[in-house]
Structure formats: structure tokens, C-alpha cells
C-alpha atoms as a PDB file:
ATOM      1  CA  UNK A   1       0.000   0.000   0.000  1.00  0.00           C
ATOM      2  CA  UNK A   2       1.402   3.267  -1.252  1.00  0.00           C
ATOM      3  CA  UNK A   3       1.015   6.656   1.176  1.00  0.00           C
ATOM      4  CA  UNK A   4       0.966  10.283   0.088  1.00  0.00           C
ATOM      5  CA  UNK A   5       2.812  12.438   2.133  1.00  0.00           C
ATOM      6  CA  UNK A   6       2.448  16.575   2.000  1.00  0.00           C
ATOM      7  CA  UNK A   7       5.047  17.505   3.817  1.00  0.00           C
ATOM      8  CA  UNK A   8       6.886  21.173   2.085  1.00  0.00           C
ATOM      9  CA  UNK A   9       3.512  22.524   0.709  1.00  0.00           C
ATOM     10  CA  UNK A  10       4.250  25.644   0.740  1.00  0.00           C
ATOM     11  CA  UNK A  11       0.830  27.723   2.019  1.00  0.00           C
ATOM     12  CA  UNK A  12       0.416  31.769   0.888  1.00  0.00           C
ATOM     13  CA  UNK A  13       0.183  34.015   3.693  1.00  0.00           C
ATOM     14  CA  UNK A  14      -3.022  36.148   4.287  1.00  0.00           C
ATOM     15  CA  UNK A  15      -2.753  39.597   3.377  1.00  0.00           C
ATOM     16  CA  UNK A  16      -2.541  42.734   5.475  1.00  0.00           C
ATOM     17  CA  UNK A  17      -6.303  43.580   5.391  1.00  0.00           C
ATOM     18  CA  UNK A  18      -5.580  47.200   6.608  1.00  0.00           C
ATOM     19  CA  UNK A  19      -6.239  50.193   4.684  1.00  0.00           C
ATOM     20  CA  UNK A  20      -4.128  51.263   2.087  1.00  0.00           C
ATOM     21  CA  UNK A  21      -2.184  54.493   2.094  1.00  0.00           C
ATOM     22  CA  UNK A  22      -2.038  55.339  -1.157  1.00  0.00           C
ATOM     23  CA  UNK A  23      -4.946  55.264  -3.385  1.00  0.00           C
ATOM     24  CA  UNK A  24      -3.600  52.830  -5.995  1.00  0.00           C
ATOM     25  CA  UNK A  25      -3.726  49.169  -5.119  1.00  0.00           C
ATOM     26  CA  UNK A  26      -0.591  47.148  -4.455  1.00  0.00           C
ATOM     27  CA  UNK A  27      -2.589  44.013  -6.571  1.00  0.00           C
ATOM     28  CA  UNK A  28      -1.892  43.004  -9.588  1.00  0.00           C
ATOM     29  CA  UNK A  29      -3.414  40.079 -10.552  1.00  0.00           C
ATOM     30  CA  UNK A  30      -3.277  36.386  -8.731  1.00  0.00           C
ATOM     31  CA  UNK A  31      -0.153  34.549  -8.030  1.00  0.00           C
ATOM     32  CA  UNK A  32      -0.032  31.034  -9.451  1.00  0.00           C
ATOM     33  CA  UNK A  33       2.241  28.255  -8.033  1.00  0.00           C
ATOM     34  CA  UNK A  34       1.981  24.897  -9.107  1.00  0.00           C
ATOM     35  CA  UNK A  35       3.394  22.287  -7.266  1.00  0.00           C
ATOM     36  CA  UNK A  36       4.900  19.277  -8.700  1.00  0.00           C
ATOM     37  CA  UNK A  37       5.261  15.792  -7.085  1.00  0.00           C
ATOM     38  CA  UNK A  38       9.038  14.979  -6.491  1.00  0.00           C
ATOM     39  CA  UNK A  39      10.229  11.596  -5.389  1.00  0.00           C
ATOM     40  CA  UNK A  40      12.593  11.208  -2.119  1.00  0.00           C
ATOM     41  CA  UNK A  41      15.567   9.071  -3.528  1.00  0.00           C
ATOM     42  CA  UNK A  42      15.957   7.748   0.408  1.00  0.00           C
ATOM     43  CA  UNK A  43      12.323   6.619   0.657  1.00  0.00           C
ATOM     44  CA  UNK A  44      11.554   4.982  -3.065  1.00  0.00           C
ATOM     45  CA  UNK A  45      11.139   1.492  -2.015  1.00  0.00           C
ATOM     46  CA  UNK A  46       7.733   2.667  -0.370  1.00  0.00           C
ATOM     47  CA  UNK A  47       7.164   5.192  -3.355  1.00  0.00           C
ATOM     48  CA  UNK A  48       6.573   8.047  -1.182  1.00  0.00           C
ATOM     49  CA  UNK A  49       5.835  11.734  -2.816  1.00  0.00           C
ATOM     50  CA  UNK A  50       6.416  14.538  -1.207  1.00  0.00           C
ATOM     51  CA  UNK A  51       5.479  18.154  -3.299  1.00  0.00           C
ATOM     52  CA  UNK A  52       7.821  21.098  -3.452  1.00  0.00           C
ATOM     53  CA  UNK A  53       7.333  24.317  -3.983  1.00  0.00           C
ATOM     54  CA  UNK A  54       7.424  26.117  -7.301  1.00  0.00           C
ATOM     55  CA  UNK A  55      10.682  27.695  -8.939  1.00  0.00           C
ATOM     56  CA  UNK A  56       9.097  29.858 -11.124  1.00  0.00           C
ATOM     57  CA  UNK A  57       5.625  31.584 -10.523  1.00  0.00           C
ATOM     58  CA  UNK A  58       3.180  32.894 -13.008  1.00  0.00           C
ATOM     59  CA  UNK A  59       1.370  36.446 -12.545  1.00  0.00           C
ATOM     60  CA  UNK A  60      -2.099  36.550 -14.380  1.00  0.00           C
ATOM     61  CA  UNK A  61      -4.119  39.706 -14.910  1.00  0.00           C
ATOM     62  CA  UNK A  62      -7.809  39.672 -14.266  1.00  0.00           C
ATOM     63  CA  UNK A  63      -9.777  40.731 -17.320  1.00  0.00           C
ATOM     64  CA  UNK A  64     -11.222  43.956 -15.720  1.00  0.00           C
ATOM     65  CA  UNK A  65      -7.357  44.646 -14.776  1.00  0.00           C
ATOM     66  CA  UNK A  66      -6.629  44.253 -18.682  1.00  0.00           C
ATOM     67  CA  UNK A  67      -9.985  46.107 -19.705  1.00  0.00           C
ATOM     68  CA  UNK A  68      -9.696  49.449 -17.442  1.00  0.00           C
ATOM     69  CA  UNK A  69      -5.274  49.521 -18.677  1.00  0.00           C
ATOM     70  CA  UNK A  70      -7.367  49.902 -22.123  1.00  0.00           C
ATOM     71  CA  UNK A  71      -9.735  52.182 -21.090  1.00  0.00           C
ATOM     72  CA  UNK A  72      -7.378  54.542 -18.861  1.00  0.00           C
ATOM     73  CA  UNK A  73      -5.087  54.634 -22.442  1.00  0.00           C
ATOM     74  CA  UNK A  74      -8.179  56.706 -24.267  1.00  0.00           C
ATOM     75  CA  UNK A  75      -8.903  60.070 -24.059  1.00  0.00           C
ATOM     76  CA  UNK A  76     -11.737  61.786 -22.494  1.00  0.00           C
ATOM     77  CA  UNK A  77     -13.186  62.394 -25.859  1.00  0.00           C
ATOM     78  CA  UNK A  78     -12.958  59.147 -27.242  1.00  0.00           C
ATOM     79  CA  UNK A  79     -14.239  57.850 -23.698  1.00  0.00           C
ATOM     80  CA  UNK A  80     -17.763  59.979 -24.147  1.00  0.00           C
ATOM     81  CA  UNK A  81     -17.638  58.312 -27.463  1.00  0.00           C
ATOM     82  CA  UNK A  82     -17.549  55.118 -26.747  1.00  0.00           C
ATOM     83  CA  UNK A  83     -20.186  55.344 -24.036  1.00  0.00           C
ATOM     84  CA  UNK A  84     -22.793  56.931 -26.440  1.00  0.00           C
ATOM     85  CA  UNK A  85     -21.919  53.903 -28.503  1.00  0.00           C
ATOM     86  CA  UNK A  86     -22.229  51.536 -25.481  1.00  0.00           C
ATOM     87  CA  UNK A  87     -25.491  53.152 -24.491  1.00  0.00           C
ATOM     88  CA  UNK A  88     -27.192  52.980 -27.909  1.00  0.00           C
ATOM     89  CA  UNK A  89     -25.995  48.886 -28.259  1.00  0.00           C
ATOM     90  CA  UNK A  90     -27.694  48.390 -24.628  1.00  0.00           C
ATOM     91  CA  UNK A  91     -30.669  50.394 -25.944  1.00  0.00           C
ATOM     92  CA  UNK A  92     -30.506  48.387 -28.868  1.00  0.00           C
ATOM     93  CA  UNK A  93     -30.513  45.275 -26.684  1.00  0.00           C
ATOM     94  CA  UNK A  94     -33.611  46.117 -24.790  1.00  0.00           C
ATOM     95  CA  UNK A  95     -35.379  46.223 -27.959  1.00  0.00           C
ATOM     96  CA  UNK A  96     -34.440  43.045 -29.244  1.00  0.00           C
ATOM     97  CA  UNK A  97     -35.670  41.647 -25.482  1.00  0.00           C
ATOM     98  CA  UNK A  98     -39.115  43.310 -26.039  1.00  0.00           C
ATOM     99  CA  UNK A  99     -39.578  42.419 -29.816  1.00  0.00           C
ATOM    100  CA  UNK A 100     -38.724  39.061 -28.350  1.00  0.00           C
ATOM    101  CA  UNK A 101     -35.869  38.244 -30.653  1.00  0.00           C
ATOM    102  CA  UNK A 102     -32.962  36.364 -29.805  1.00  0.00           C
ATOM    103  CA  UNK A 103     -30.055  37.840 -27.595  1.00  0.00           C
ATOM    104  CA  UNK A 104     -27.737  36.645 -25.417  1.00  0.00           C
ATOM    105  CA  UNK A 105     -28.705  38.303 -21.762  1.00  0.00           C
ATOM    106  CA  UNK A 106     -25.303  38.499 -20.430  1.00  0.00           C
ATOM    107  CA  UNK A 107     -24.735  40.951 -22.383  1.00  0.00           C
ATOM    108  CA  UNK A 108     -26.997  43.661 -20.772  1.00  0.00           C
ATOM    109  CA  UNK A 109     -24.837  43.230 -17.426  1.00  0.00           C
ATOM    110  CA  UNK A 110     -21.168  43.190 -19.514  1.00  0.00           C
ATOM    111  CA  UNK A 111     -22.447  46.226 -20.981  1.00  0.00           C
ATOM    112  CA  UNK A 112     -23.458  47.955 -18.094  1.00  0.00           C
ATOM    113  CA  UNK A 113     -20.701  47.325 -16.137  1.00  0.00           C
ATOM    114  CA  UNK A 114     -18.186  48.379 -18.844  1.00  0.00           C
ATOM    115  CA  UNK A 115     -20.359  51.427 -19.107  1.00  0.00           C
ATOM    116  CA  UNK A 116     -19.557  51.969 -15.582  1.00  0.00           C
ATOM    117  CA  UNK A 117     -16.241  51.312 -15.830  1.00  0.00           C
ATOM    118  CA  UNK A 118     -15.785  53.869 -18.279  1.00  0.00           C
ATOM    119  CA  UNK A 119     -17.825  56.371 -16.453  1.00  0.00           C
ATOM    120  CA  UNK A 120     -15.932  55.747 -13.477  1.00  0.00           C
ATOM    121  CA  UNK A 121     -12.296  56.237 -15.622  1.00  0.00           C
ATOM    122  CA  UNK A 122     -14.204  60.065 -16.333  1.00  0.00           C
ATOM    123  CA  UNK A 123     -15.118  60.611 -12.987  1.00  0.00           C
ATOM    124  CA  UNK A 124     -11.299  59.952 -11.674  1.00  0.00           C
ATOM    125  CA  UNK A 125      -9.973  62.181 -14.052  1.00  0.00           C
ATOM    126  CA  UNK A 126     -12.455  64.779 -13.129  1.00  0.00           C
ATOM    127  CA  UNK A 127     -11.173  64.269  -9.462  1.00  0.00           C
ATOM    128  CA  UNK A 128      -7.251  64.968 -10.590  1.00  0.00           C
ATOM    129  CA  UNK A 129      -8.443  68.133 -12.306  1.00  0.00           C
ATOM    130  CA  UNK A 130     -10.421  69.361  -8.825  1.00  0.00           C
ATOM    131  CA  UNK A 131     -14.004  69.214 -10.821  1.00  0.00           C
ATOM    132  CA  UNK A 132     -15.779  68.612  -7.086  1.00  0.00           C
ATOM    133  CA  UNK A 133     -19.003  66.634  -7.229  1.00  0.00           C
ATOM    134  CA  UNK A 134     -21.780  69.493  -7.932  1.00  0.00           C
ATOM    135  CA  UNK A 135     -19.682  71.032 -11.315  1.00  0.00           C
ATOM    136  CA  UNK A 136     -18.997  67.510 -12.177  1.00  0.00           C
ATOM    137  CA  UNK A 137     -23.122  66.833 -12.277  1.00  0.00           C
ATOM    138  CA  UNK A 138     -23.862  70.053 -14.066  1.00  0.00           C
ATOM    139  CA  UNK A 139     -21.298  69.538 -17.190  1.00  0.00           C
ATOM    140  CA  UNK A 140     -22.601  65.847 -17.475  1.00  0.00           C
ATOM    141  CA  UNK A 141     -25.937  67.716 -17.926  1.00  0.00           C
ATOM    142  CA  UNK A 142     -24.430  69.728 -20.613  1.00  0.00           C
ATOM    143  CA  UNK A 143     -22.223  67.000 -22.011  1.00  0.00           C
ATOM    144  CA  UNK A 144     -25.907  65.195 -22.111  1.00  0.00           C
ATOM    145  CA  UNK A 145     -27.812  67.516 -23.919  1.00  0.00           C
ATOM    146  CA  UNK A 146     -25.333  68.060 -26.244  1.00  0.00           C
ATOM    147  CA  UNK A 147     -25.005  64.740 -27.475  1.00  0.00           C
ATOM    148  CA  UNK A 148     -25.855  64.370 -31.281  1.00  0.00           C
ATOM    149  CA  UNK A 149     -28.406  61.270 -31.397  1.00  0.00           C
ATOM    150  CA  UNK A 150     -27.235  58.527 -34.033  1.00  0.00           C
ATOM    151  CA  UNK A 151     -27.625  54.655 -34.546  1.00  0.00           C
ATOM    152  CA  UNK A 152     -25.411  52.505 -32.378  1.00  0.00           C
ATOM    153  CA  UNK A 153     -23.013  50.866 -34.072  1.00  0.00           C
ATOM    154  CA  UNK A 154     -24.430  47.447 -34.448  1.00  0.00           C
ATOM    155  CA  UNK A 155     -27.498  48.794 -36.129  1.00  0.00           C
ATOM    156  CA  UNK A 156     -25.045  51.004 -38.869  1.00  0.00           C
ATOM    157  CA  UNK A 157     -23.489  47.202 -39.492  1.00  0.00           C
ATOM    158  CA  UNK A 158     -27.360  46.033 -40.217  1.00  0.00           C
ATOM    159  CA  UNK A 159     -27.939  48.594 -42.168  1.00  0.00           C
ATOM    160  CA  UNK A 160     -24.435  48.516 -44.375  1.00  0.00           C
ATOM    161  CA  UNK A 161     -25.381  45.026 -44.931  1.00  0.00           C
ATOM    162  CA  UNK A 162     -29.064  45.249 -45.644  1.00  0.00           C
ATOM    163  CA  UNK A 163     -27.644  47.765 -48.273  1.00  0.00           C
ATOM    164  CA  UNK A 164     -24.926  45.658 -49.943  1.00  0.00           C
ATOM    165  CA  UNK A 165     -27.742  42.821 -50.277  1.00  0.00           C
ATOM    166  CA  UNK A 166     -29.993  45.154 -52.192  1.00  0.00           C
ATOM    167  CA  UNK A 167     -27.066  46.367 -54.294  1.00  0.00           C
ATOM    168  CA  UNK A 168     -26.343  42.534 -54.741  1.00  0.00           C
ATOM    169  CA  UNK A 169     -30.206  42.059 -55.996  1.00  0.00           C
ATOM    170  CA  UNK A 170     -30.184  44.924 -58.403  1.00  0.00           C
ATOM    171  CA  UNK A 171     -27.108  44.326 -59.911  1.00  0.00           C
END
């Protein structure tokens, strides 16, 4: 009969759940170690494994991580952009869910939340430049209103193609 022995796992420490003092996080994604069975050359008649720790370790970045490096990389402009665009597709969305056609619904909360994300790049940047909370509501008022409105970007794709198949017909 053959026994496992775990004997120089090496466990991860807790972090320090205080506060951080600055206001940038000292995470960066999730530390990966994987352990691999060695074999002690003094106990191999009883086949014994024991598992040591990793040499080298593997540093993965979350998705959001990756998504908000790409979103704090644009500028303002293209950021108010981009969430007209996001706003019309989710718009769009909720009219496919009433018409009852197919959608996929996960894709009213991944919108959303990049929405917010995006929103919530703005709002920093408003906070380095001073804008306190009270201007910051009455330009998004005025950005707002002067928003041009115009067909999200799935629905120009529709209509492109609709218009290439009716080219394709009459030609």
C-alpha cells in the first residue's frame, strides 16, 4: 500500500487587510504556483511523494485589470464616445428583449458594467483636475444635452449590410 505524504507545501500568507495608504492598489493580478510531485531518492522502495514548492511563478491579470489599462489609455473624448456607442448597443438590446428576438442576456450586465467602468475612468480624471461633485453633475448635464443622437453601431453594421444585399439584388 502506497502513502501520500504533503510535507513542504508551501501555504500563501493572508494579506494585510488594513487600509491602504495610497490610493492605488498594491494588486496586480493572482499569483499562481503549481506544485509538482518529487520523489525522495531515500524513501523509493515505499514510493513516497512529497510536493515542493514552485521555482518559477506565473502572474495573471484579471480581465477587468486588462480592460480598465485599455480604457485609462483613451482620451476623455474618445471615452464619451464610446459610451454613447455603449449606451445605444444596450438600448438596442432592450429592444431586441421586447420584440422578443434572440439575444444573449449576459450581455446587458457586460455592458453595463463596462459602461460603468468607463464612467468611473471620467469621474477619476475629473477628481485629478479638482471638478468637485456638484460642477462635475452640471457639465454631465451639458455633455448630455449636447449629445448628437445617431444609430449605435451594431445597427449602422445592419444597415451597411441590408444595403450591400440590395445592391447585390439589383445588380
Amino acid at each position: 500500500m502506497t502513502s501520500l505524504s504533503i510535507s513542504g507545501v508551501i501555504f500563501p500568507t493572508k494579506p494585510n487587510l488594513a487600509k491602504p495608504s495610497s490610493s492605488s492598489s498594491t494588486f496586480h493580478g493572482v499569483r499562481l504556483a503549481r506544485m509538482r510531485p518529487t520523489r525522495c531518492p531515500s524513501l523509493s522502495s515505499t514510493r513516497v511523494a512529497s510536493y515542493s514548492s514552485p521555482s518559477p511563478s506565473v502572474v495573471v491579470m484579471s480581465k477587468t485589470d486588462e480592460e480598465l489599462k485599455e480604457i485609462r489609455t483613451k482620451s476623455t473624448e474618445e471615452l464619451n464616445e464610446e459610451i454613447v456607442d455603449l449606451k445605444g448597443e444596450l438600448f438596442m438590446l432592450r429592444l431586441q428583449r421586447s420584440a422578443r428576438n434572440e439575444f444573449k442576456s449576459s450581455d446587458f450586465r457586460l455592458m453595463r458594467k463596462r459602461i460603468a467602468r468607463m464612467l468611473t475612468v471620467k469621474r477619476e480624471r475629473e477628481l485629478e483636475e479638482g471638478i468637485n461633485k456638484r460642477l462635475s453633475r452640471k457639465l454631465d448635464r451639458k455633455w448630455k444635452k449636447s449629445i448628437v443622437p445617431r444609430p449605435p453601431p451594431s445597427l449602422k453594421k445592419l444597415q451597411e449590410e441590408e444595403a450591400a444585399a440590395e445592391a447585390k439584388e439589383s445588380a
